[in-house]
N, C-alpha and C. Protein backbone atom coordinates (compact mmCIF):
# COMPACT_ATOMS: atom_id res chain seq x y z
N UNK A 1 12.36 33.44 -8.86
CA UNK A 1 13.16 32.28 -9.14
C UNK A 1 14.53 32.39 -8.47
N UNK A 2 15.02 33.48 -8.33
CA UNK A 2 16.33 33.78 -7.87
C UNK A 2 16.19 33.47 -6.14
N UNK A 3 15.36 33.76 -5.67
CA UNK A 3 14.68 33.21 -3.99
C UNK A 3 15.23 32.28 -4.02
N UNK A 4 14.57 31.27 -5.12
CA UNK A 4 14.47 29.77 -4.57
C UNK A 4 16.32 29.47 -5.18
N UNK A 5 17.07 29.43 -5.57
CA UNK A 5 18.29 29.27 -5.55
C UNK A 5 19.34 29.64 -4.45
N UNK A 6 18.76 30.68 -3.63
CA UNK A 6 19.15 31.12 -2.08
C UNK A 6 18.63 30.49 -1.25
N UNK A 7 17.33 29.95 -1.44
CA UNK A 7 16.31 29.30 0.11
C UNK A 7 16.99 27.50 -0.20
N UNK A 8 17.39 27.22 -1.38
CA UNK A 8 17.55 25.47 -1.71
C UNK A 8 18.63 25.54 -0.46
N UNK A 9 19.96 26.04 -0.52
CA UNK A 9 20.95 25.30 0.58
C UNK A 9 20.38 25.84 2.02
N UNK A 10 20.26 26.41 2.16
CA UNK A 10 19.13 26.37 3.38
C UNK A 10 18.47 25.54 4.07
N UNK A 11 17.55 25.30 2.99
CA UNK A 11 16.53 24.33 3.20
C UNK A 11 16.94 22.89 3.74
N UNK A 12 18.26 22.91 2.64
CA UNK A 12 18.65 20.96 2.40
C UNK A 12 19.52 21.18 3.80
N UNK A 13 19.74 22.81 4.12
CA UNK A 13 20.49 22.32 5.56
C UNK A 13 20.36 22.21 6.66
N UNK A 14 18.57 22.65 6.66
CA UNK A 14 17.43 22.63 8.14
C UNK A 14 17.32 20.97 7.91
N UNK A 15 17.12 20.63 6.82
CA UNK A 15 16.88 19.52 6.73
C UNK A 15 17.54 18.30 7.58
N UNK A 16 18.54 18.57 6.96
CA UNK A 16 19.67 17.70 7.89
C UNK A 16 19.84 17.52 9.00
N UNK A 17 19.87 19.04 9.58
CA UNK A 17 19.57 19.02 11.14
C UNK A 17 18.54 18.48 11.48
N UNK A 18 17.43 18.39 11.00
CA UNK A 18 15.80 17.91 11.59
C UNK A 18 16.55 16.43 11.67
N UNK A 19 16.96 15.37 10.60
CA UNK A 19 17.21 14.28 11.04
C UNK A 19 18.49 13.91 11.96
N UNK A 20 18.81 14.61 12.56
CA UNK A 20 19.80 14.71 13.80
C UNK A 20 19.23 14.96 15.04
N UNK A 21 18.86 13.41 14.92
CA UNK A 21 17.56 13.18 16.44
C UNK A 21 18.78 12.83 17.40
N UNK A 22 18.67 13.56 18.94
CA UNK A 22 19.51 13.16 20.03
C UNK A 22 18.99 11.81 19.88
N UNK A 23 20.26 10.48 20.58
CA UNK A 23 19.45 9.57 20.98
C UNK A 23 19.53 9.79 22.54
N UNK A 24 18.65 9.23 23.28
CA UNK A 24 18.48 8.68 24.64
C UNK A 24 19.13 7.60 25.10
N UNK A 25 20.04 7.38 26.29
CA UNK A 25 20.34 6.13 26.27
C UNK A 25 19.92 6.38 27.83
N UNK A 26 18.87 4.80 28.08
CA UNK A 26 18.36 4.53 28.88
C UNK A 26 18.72 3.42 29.54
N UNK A 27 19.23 3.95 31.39
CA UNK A 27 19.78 2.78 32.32
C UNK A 27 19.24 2.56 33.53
N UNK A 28 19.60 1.23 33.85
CA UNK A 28 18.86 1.29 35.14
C UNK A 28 19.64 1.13 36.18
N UNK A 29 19.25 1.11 37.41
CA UNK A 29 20.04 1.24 38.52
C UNK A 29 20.16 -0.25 39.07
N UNK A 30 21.36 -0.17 39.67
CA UNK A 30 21.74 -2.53 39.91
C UNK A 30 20.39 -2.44 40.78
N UNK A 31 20.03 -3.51 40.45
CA UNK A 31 18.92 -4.25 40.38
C UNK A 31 17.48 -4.10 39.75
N UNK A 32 17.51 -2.72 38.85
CA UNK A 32 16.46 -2.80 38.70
C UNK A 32 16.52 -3.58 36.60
N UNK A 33 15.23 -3.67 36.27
CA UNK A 33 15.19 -4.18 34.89
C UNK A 33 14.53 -3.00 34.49
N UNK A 34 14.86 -2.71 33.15
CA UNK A 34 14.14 -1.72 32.31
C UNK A 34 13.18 -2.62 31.68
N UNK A 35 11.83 -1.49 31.66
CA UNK A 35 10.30 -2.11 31.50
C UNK A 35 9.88 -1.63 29.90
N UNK A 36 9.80 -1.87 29.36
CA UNK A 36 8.73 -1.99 27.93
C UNK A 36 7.84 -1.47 27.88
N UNK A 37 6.68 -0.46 28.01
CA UNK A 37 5.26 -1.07 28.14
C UNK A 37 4.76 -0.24 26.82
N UNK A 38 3.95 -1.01 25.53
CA UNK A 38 3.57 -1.01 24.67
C UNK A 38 2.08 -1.59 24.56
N UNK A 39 0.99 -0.19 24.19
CA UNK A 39 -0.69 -0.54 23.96
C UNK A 39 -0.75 -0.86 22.78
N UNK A 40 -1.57 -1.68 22.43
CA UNK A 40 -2.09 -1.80 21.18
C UNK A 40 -3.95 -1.86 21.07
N UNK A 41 -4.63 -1.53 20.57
CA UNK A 41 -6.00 -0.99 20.26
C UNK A 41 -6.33 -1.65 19.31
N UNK A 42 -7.59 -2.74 19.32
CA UNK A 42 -8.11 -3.33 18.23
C UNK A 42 -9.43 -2.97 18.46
N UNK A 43 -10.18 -2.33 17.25
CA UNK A 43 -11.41 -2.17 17.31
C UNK A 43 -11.76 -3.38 16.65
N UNK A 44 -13.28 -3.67 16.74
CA UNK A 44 -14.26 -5.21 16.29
C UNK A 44 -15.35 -5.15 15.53
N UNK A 45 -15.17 -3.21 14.85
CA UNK A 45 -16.09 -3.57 13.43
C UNK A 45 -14.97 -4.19 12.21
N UNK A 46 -15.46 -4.40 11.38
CA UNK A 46 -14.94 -4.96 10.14
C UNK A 46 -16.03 -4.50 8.80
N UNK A 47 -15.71 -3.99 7.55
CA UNK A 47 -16.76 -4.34 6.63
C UNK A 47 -17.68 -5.32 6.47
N UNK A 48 -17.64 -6.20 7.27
CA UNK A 48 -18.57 -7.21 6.96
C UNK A 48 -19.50 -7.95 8.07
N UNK A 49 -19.28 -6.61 9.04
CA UNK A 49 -20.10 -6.64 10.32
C UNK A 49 -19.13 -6.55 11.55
N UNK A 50 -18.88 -7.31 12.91
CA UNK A 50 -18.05 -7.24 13.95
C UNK A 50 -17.48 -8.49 14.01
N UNK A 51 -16.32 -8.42 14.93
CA UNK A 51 -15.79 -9.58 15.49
C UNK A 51 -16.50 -9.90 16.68
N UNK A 52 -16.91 -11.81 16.41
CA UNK A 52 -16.96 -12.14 17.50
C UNK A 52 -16.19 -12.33 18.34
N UNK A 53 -16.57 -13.12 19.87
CA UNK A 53 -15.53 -13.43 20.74
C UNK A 53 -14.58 -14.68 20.38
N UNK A 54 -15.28 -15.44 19.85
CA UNK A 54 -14.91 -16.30 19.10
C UNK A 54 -13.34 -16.34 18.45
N UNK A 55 -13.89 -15.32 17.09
CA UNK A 55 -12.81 -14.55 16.23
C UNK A 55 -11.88 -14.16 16.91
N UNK A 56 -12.04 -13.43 18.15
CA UNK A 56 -11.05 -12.47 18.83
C UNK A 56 -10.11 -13.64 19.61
N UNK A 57 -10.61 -14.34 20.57
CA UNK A 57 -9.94 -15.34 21.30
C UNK A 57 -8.82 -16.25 20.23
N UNK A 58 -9.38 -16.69 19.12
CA UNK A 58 -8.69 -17.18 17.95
C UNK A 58 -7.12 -16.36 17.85
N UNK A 59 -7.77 -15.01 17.23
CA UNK A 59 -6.46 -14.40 16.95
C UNK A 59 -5.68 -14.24 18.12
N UNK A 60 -6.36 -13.73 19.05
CA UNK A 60 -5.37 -13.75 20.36
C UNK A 60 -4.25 -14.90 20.20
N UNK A 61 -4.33 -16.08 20.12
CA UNK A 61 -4.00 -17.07 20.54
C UNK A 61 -3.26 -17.84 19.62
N UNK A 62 -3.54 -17.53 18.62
CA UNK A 62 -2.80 -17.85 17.20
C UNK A 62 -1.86 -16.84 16.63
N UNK A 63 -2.29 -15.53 17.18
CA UNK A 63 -1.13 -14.06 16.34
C UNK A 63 -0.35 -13.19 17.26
N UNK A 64 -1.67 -12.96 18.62
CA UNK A 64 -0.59 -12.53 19.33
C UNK A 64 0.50 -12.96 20.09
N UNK A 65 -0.34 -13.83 21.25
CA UNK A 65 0.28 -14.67 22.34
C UNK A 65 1.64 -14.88 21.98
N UNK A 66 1.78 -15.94 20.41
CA UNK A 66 3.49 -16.47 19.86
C UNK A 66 3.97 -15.50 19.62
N UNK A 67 3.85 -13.86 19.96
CA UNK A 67 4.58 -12.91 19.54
C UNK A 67 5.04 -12.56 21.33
N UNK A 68 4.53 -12.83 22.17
CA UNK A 68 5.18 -12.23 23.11
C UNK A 68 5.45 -13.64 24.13
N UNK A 69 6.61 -14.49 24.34
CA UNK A 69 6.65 -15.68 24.71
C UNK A 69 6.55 -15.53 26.21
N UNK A 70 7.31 -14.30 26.71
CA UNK A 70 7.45 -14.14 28.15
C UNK A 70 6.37 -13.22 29.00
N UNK A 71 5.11 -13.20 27.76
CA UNK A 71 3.29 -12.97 28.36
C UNK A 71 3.21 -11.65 27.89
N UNK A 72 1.91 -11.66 28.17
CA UNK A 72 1.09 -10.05 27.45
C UNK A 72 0.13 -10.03 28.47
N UNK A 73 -0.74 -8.58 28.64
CA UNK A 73 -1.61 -8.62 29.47
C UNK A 73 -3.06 -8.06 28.75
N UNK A 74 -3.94 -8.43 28.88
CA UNK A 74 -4.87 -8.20 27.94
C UNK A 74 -5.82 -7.44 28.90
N UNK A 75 -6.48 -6.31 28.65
CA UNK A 75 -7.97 -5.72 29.16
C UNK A 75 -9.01 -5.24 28.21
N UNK A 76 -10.18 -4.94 28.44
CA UNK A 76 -11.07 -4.63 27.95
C UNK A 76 -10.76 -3.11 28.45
N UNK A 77 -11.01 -2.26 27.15
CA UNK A 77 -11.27 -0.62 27.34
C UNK A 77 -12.58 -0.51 26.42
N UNK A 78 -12.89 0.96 27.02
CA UNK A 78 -13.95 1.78 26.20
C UNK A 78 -13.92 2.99 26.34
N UNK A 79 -14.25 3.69 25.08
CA UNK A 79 -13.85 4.96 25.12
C UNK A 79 -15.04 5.70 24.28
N UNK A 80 -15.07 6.97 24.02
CA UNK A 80 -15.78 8.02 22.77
C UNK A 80 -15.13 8.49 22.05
C-alpha cells in the first residue's frame, strides 16, 4: 500500500506529459495549396442482408455528396 502512495504522483505526472502532444504546424510554399486527403470504407453487409446499388447511390447522394460541396472522389476497392 505504501508503493502505491509513491507510484500516484508519478503516475498523475507521466500522465500529463502523455497529453502534451507537439502540435505540427503545416505550410505551404507560395503557390502551392495544402491537400486533405481523407478514406472512408463502407462495407454492404447489414443484419438484414446487403446493400443494394440502389441503397448505396441513394446515400451517396443524399449524405455524402452535401457533406463535401467542393467534390469527393469515389472508387470501388477490394480487399481480404
Amino acid at each position: 500500500m505504501r508503493f502505491l502512495y509513491r507510484f500516484t504522483p508519478v503516475a498523475a505526472f507521466v500522465a500529463a506529459l502523455i497529453g502534451c502532444a507537439s502540435t505540427v504546424i503545416v505550410s505551404c510554399r507560395e503557390g502551392e495549396k495544402l491537400l486533405v486527403y481523407t478514406s472512408l470504407y463502407f462495407g454492404t453487409g447489414t443484419p438484414d442482408g446487403v446493400i443494394t446499388a440502389k441503397d448505396w447511390d441513394e446515400f451517396l447522394a443524399k449524405t455524402v455528396t452535401p457533406r463535401f460541396p467542393r467534390g469527393l472522389t469515389l472508387s470501388r476497392a477490394s480487399g481480404q
